[in-house]
Protein backbone atom coordinates (compact mmCIF):
# COMPACT_ATOMS: atom_id res chain seq x y z
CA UNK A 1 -35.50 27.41 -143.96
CA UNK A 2 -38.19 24.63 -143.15
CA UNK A 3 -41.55 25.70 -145.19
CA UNK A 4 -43.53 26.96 -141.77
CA UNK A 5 -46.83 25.28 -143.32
CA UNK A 6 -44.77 22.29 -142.07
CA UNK A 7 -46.82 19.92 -139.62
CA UNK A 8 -45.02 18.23 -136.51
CA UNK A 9 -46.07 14.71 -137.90
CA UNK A 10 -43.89 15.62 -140.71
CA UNK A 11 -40.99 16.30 -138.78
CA UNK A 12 -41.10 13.48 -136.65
CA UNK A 13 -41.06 11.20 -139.95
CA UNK A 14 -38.12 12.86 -140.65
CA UNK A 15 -36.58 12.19 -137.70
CA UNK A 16 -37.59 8.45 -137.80
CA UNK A 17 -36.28 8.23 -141.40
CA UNK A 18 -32.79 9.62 -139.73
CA UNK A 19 -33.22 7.45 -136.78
CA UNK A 20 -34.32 4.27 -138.75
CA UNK A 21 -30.94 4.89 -140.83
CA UNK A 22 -28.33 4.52 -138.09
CA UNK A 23 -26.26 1.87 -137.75
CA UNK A 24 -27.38 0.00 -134.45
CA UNK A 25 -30.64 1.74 -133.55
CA UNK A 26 -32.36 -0.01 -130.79
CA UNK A 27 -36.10 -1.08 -131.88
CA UNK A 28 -38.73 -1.23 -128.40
CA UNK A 29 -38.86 -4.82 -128.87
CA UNK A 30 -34.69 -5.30 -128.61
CA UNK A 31 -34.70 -2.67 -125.52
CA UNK A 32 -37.55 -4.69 -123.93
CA UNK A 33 -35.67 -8.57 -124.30
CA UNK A 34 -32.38 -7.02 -123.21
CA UNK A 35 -34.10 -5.53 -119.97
CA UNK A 36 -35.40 -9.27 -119.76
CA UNK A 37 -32.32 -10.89 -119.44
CA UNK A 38 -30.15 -7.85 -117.49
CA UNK A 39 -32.89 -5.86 -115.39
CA UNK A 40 -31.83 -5.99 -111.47
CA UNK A 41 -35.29 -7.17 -110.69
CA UNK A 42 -35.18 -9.89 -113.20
CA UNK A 43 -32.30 -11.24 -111.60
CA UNK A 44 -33.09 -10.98 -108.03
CA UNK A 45 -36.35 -12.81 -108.59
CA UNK A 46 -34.77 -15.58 -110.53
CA UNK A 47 -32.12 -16.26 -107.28
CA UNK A 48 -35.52 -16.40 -105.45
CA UNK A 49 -36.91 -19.21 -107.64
CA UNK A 50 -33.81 -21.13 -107.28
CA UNK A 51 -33.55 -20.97 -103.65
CA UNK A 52 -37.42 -22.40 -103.86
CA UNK A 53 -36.57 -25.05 -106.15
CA UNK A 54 -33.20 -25.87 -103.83
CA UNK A 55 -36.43 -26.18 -101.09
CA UNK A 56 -38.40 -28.45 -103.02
CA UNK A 57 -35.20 -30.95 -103.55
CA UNK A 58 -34.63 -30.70 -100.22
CA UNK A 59 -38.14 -31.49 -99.30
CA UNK A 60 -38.03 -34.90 -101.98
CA UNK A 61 -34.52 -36.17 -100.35
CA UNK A 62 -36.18 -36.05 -97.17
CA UNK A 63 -38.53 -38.36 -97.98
CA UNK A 64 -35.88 -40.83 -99.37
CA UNK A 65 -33.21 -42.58 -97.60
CA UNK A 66 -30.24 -41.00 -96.15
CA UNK A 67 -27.13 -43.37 -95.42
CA UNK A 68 -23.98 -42.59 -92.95
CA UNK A 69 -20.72 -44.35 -91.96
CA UNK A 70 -19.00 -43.39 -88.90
CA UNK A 71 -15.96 -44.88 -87.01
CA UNK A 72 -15.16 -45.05 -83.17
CA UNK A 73 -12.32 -45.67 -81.16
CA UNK A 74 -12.80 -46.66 -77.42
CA UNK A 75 -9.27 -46.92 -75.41
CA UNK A 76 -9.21 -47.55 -71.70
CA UNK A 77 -7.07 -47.48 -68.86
CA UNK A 78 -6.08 -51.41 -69.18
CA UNK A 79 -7.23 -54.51 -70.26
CA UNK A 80 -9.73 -56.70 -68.10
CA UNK A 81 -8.25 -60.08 -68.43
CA UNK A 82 -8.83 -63.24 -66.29
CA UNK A 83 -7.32 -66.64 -65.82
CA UNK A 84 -8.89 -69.43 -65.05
CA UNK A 85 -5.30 -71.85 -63.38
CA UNK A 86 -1.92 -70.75 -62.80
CA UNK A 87 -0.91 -73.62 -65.72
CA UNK A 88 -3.52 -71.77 -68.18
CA UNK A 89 -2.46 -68.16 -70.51
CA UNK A 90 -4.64 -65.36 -69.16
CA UNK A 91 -7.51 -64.53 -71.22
CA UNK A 92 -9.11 -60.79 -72.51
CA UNK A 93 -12.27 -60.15 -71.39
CA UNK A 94 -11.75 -56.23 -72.94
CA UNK A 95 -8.87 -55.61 -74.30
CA UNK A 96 -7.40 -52.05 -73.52
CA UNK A 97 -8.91 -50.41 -77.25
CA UNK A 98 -11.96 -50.90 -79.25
CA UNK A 99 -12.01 -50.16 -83.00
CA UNK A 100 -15.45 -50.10 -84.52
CA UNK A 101 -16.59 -48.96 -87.84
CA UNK A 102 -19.89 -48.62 -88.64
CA UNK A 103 -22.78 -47.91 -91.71
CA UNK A 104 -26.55 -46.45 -91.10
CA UNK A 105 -29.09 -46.78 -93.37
CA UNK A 106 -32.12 -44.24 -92.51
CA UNK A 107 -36.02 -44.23 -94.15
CA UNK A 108 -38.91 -41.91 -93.10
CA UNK A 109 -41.94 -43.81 -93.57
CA UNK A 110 -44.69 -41.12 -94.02
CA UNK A 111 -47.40 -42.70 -92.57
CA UNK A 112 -48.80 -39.52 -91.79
CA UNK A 113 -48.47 -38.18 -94.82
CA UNK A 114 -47.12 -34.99 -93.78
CA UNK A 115 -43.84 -35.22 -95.16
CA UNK A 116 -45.65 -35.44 -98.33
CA UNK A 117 -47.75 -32.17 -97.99
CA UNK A 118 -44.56 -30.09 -97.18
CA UNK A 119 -43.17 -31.55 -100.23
CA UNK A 120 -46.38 -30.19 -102.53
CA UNK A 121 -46.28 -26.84 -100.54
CA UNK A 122 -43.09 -26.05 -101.33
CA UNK A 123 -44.04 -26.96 -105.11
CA UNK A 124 -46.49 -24.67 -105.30
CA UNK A 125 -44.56 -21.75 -103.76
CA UNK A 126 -41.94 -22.60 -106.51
CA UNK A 127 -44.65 -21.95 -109.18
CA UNK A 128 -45.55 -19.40 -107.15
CA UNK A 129 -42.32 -17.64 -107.14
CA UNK A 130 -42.16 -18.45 -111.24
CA UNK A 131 -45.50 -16.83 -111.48
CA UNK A 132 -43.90 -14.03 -109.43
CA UNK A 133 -40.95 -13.56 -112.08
CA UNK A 134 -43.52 -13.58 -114.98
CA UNK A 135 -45.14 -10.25 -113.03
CA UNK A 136 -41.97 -8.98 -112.90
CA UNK A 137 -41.04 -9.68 -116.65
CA UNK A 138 -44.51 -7.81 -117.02
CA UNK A 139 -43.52 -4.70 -114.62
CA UNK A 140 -40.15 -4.60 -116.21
CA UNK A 141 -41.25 -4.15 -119.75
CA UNK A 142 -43.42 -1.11 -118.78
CA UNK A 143 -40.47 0.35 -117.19
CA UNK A 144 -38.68 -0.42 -120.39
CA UNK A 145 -41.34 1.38 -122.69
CA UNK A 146 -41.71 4.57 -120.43
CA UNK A 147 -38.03 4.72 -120.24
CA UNK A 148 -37.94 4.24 -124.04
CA UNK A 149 -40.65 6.82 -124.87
CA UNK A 150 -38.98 9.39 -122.73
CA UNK A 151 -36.11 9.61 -124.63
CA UNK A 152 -38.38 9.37 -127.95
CA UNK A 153 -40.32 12.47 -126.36
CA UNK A 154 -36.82 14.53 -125.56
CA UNK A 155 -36.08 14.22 -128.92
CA UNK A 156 -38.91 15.45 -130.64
CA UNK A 157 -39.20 18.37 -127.89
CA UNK A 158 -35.76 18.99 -129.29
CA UNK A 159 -36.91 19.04 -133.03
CA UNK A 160 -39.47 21.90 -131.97
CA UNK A 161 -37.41 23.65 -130.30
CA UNK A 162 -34.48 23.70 -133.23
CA UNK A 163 -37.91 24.51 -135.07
CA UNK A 164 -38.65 27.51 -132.81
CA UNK A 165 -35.19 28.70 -133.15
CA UNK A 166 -34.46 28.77 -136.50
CA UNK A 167 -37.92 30.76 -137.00
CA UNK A 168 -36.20 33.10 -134.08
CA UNK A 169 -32.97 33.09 -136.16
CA UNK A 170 -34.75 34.35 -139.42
CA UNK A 171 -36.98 36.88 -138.24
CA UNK A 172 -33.62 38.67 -136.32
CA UNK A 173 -31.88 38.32 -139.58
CA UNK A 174 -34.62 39.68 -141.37
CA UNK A 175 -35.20 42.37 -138.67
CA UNK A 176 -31.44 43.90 -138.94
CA UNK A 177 -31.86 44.35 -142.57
CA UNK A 178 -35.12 46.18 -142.01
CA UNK A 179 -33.36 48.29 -139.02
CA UNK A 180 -30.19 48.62 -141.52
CA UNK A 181 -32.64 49.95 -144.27
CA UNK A 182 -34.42 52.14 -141.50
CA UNK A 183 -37.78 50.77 -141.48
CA UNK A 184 -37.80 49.39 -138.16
CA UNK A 185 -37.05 50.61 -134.98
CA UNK A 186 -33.59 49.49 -133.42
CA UNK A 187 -36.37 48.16 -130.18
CA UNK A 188 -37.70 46.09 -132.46
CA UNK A 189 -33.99 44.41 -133.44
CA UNK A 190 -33.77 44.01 -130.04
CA UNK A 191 -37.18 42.13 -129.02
CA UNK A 192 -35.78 39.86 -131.84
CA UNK A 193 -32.97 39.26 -130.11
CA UNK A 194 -34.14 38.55 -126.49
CA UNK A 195 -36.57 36.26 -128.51
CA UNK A 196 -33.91 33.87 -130.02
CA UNK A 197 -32.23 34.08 -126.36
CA UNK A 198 -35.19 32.12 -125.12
CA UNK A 199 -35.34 29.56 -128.17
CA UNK A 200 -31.82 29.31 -126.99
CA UNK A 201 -32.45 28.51 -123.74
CA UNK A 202 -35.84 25.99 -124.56
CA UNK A 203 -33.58 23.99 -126.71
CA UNK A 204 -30.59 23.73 -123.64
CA UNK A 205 -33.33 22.83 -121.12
CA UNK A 206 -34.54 20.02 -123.91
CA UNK A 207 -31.34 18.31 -124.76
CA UNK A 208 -30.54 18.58 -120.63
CA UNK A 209 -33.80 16.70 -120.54
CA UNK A 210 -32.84 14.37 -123.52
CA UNK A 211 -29.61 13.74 -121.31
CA UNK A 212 -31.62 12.70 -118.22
CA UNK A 213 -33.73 10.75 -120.63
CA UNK A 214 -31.18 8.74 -121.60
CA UNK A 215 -29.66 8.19 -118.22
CA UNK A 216 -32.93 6.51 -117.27
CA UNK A 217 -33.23 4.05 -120.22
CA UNK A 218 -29.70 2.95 -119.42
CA UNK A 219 -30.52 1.98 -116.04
CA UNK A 220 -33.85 0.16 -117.04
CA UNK A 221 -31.65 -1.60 -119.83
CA UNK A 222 -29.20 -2.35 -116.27
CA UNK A 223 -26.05 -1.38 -118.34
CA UNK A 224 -23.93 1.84 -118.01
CA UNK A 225 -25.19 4.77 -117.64
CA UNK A 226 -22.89 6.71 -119.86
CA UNK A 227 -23.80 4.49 -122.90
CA UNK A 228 -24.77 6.10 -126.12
CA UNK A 229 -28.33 5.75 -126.50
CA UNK A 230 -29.78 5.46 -130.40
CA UNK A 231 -33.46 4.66 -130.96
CA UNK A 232 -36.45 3.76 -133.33
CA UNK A 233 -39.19 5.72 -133.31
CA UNK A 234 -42.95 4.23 -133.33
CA UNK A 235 -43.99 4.71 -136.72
CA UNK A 236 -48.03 4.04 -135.82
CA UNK A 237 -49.89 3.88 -133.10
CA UNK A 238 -51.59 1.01 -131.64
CA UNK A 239 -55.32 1.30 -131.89
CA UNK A 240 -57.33 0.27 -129.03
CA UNK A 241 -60.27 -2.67 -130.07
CA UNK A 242 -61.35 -4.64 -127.21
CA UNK A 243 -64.36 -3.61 -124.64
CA UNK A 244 -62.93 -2.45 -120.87
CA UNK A 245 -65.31 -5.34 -119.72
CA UNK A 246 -63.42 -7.91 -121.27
CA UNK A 247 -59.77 -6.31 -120.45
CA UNK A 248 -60.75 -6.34 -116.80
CA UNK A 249 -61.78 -10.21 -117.06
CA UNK A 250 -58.72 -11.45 -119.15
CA UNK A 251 -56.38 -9.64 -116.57
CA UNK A 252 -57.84 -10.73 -113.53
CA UNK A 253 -57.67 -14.47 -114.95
CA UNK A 254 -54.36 -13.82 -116.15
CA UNK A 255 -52.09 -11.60 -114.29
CA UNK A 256 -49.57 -13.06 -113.31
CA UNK A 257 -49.83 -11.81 -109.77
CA UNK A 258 -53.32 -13.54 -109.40
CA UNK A 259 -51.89 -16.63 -110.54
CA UNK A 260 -49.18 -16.26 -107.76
CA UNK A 261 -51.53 -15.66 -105.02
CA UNK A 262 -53.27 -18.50 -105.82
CA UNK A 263 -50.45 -20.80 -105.82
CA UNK A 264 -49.44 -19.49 -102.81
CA UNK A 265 -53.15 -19.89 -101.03
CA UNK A 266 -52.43 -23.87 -102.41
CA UNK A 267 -49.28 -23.92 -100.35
CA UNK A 268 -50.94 -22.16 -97.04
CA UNK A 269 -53.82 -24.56 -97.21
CA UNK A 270 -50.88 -27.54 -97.52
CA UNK A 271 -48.88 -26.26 -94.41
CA UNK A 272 -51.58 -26.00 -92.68
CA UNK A 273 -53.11 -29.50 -93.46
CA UNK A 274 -49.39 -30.63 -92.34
CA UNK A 275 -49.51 -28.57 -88.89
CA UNK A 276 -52.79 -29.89 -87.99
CA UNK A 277 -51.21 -33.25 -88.17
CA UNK A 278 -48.57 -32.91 -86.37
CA UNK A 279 -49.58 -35.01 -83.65
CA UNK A 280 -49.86 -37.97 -86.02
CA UNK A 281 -47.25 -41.13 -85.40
CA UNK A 282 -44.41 -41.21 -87.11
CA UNK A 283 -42.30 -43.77 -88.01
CA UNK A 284 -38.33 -44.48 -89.35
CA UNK A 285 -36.69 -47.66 -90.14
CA UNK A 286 -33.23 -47.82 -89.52
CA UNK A 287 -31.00 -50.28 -90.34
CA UNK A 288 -27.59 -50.47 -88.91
CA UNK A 289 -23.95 -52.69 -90.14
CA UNK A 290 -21.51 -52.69 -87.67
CA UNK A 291 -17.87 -54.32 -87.91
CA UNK A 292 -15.11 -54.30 -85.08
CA UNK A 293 -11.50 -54.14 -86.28
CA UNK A 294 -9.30 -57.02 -84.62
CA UNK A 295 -12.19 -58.08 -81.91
CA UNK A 296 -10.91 -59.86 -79.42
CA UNK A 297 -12.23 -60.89 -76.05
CA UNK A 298 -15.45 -62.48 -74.92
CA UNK A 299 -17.93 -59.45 -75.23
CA UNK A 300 -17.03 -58.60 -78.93
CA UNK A 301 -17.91 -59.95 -82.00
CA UNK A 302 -16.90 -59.12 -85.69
CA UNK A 303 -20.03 -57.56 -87.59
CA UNK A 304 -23.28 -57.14 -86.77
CA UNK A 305 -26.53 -56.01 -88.60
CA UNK A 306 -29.41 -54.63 -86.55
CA UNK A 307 -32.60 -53.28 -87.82
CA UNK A 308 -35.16 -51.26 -85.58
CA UNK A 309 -38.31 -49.40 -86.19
CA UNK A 310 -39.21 -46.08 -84.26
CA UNK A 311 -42.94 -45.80 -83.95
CA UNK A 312 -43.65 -42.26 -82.26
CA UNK A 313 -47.02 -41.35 -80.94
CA UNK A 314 -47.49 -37.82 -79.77
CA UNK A 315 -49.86 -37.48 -76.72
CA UNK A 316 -49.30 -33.93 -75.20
CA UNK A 317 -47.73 -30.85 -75.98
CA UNK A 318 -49.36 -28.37 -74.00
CA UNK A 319 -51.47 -26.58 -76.75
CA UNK A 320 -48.39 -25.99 -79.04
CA UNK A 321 -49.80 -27.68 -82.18
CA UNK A 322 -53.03 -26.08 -81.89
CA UNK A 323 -51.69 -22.42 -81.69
CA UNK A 324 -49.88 -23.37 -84.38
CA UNK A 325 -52.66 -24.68 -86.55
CA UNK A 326 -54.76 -21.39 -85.68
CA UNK A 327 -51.36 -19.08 -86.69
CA UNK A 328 -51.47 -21.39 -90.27
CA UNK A 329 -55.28 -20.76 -90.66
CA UNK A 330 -54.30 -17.10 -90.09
CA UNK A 331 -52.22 -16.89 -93.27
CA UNK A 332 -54.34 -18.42 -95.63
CA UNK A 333 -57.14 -15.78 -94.31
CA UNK A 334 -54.55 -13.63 -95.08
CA UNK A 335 -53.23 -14.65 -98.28
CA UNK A 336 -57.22 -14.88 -99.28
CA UNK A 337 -57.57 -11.00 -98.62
CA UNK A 338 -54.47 -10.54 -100.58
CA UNK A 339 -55.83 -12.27 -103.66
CA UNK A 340 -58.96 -10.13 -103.65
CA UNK A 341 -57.39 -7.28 -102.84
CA UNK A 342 -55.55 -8.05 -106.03
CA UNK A 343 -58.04 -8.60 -108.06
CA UNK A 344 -59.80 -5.26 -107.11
CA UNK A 345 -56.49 -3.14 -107.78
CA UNK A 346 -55.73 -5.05 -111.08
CA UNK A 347 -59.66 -3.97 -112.11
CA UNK A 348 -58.75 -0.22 -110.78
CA UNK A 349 -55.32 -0.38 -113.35
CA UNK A 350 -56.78 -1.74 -116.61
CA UNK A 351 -59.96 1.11 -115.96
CA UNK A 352 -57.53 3.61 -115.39
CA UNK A 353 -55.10 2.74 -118.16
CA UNK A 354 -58.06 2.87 -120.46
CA UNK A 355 -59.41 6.09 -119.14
CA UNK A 356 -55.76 7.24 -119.66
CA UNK A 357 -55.67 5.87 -122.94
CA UNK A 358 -59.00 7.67 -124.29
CA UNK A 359 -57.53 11.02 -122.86
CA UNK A 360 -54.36 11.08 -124.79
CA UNK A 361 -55.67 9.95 -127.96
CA UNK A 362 -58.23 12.82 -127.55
CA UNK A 363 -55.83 15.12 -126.64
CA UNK A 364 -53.48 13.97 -129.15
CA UNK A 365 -56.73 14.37 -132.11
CA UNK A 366 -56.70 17.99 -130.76
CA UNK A 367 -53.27 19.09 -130.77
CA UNK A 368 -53.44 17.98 -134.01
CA UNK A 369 -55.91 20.13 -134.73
CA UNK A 370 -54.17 23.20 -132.84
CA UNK A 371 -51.13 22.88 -134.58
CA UNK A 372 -52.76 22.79 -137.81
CA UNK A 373 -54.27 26.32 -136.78
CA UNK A 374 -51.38 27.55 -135.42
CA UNK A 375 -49.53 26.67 -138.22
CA UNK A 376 -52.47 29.02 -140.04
CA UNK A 377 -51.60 31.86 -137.76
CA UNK A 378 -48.20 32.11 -137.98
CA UNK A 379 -48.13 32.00 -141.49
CA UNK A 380 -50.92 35.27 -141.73
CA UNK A 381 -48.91 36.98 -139.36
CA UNK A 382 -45.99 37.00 -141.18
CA UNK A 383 -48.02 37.86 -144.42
CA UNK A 384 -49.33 40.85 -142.67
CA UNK A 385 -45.66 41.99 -141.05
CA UNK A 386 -43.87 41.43 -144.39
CA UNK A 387 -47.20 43.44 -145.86
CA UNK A 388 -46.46 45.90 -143.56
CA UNK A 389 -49.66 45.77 -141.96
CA UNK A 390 -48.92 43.69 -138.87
CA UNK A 391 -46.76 44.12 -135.77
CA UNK A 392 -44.50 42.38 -133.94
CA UNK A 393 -46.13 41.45 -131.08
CA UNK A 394 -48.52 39.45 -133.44
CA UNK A 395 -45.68 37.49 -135.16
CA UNK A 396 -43.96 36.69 -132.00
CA UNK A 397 -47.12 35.46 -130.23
CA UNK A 398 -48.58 33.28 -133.16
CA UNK A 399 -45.19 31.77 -133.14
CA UNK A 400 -45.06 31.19 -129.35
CA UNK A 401 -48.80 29.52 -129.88
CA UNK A 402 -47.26 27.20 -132.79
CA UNK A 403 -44.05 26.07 -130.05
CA UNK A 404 -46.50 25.38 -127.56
CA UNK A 405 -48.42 23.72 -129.97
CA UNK A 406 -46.12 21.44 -131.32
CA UNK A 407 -45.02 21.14 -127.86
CA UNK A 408 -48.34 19.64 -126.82
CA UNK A 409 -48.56 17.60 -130.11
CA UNK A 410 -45.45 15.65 -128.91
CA UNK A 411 -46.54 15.48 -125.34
CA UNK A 412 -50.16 13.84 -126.32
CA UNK A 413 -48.33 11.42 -128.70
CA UNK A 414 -46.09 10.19 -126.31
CA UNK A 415 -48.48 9.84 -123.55
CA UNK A 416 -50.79 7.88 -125.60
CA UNK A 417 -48.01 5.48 -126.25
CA UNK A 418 -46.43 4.67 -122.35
CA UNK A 419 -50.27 4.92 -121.73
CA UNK A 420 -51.08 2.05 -123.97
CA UNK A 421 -48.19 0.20 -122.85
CA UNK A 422 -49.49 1.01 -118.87
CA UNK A 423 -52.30 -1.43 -120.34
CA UNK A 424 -50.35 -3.74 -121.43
CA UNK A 425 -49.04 -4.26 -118.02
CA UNK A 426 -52.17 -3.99 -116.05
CA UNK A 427 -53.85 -6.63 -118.43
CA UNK A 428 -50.27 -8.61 -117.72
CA UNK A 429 -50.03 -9.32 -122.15
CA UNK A 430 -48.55 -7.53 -124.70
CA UNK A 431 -51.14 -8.87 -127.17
CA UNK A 432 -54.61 -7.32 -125.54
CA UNK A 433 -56.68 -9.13 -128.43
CA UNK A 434 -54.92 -12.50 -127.47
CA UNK A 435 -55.33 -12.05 -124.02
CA UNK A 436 -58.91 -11.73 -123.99
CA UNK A 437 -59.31 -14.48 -126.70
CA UNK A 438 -57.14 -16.98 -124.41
CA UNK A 439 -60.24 -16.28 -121.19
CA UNK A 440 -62.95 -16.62 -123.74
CA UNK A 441 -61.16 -20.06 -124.72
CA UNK A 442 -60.58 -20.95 -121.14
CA UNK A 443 -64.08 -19.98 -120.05
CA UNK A 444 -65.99 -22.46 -122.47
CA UNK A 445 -63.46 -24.75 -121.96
CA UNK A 446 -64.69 -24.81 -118.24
């Protein structure tokens, strides 16, 4: 039997010590760069920022030239010939089929420069959509860690609960001897019993839960759900240095959703620098090789090259462009109120993660504290029943305080951990120190 004097820190370092000795135990850091490369979100944003790159090379070829060939064939009813005496060979003047083949050379000559603003808007909603993946890198990993420390916490419910029943398991053993030695009532054998029924049933409901648990971290990890899950416990916790002040600054400079909106505020403004001129002239060269198989006949020749420049000016359209330019002007108001909305909510997370953060560390200082004391308890209660001086009801309740306890010990640890790691999301870096160091740099850089 475990010494009962036993704190819950010391069981959990023996379950790390078993946990850190199997073969292939996944470390936070390994779960984290696998959900990286195989989350479903990962994935889906990464066909996004190809389909924007795709967009900017289609944007660059359309500034460049674009050649064509082409062939024709032209048949008629007859021939138009005509002859000039009876003593002279008639002569074509169309024959019956033209044959033509032909090449087209094509180049957009931005004059207006618009083609050119397109082409930088569609950059910047590429770095925008890159910018976009790094927030989702950031909002997978948190995924990753809650999913992580949720099957961390299932297990060391589990270890209190084996904890709870074993105690259970004695005191019935040591109960029937008393009742077979007649100094306890057979009631009391029985209270013994229906109390190792309900350890029983804590530690089903925890390894159901350690089940689930694992369920969950499969799917964040994106691979099957039915795969064994082994894991490394956290063998400190991360201490919390920098002021909320400077958290709040380095993630709203930072975030990668900030950086996004800005990006794609740069692309708004460009679209709608484009729109507005719209009614600009435009101009294409063309150039144009022609060559007629087997010409024949007066009207025909046997190449040809033609160049020709297309000047458009715009005059009217009827108040199209300038709805236009007004729905443009509407998204970059838009996109504006985005980016400060943004900036508000990201100052909302890091406050609450911290607030968060403080909590469970002082609840976790005072279930410390409890179990210590419940530990206490326990232990006097027993002294007492064994002395013969205390009852049942007091060893059965001291040990119900210790489960819950322990229970709450595990809880507070666990929360202080996928509460830190909610603040490493909400400042956008895993490195909080860094972070803030890199806006400081930045700042008197500026």
């Amino acid at each position: 039997m475990i010494e009962i004097g036993q704190t819950l820190g010391a069981v959990i370092a023996v379950m790390h010590g078993g946990m850190n000795a199997q073969a292939g135990a996944m470390t936070l850091d390994e779960a984290v760069r696998q959900a990286e490369t195989n989350a479903f979100a990962v994935r889906l944003q990464q066909t996004v920022i190809e389909k924007n790159r795709q967009k900017v090379n289609q944007s660059q070829g359309s500034l460049g030239p674009a050649i064509s060939f082409g062939a024709s064939y032209l048949r008629y009813d007859q021939a138009v010939t005509a002859q000039f005496s009876s003593a002279s060979p008639p002569i074509t003047i169309q024959p019956i089929d033209v044959k033509t083949v032909n090449a087209t050379l094509t180049m957009p000559i931005d004059i207006a420069g618009n083609m050119t603003r397109l082409l930088h808007a569609n950059q910047a909603s590429r770095r925008s959509s890159e910018l976009t993946l790094n927030a989702t890198y950031n909002d997978t990993r948190l995924s990753v860690r809650q999913a992580y420390f949720s099957v961390l916490r299932a297990k060391a419910q589990i270890v209190v609960d084996e904890k709870a029943l074993t105690d259970a398991k004695d005191r019935l053993d040591q109960g029937q001897k008393q009742f077979d030695q007649q100094q306890v009532a057979k009631l009391d054998v029985t209270r013994y019993q229906a109390q190792v029924a309900q350890s029983n049933s804590d530690l089903i409901s925890a390894k159901d839960s350690l089940t689930l648990a694992n369920y969950a971290f499969n799917l964040a990890l994106a691979r099957p759900i039915e795969t064994a899950v082994s894991l490394v416990d956290m063998d400190e916790l991360p201490a919390l240095t920098p002021t909320e002040d400077d958290l709040v600054k380095a993630a709203q400079t930072k975030r990668p959703e900030v950086l996004a909106a800005k990006e794609t505020l740069k692309a708004l403004a460009l679209i709608t620098r484009a729109t507005e001129s719209s009614m600009n002239p435009t101009l294409n060269l063309q150039i144009q090789s022609s060559e007629t198989i087997d010409p024949s006949g007066f009207t025909q020749t046997g190449a040809q090259t033609t160049g020709t420049l297309l000047l458009n000016i715009p005059i009217f359209d009827s108040g199209v462009t300038r709805a236009k330019v007004k729905q443009a002007r509407q998204d970059e108001t838009t996109a504006r109120i985005n980016l400060e909305q943004t900036k508000l909510q990201i100052s909302q997370e890091v406050r609450n993660a911290i607030a968060n953060l403080s909590s469970a560390r002082a609840r976790l200082d005072n279930a410390t504290e409890q179990v210590r004391l419940a530990e206490e308890v326990y232990r006097l209660a027993k002294v007492k029943q064994d002395a013969g001086a205390g009852t049942y009801y007091e060893v059965v309740d001291a040990e119900s305080q210790l489960t819950l306890a322990r229970n709450g010990q595990v809880s507070a640890r666990y929360d202080y951990l996928t509460s830190y790691s909610q603040l490493q999301r909400a400042v956008g870096q895993d490195d909080l120190t860094a972070a803030i160091a890199s806006t400081a740099n930045g700042s008197r850089g500026k």
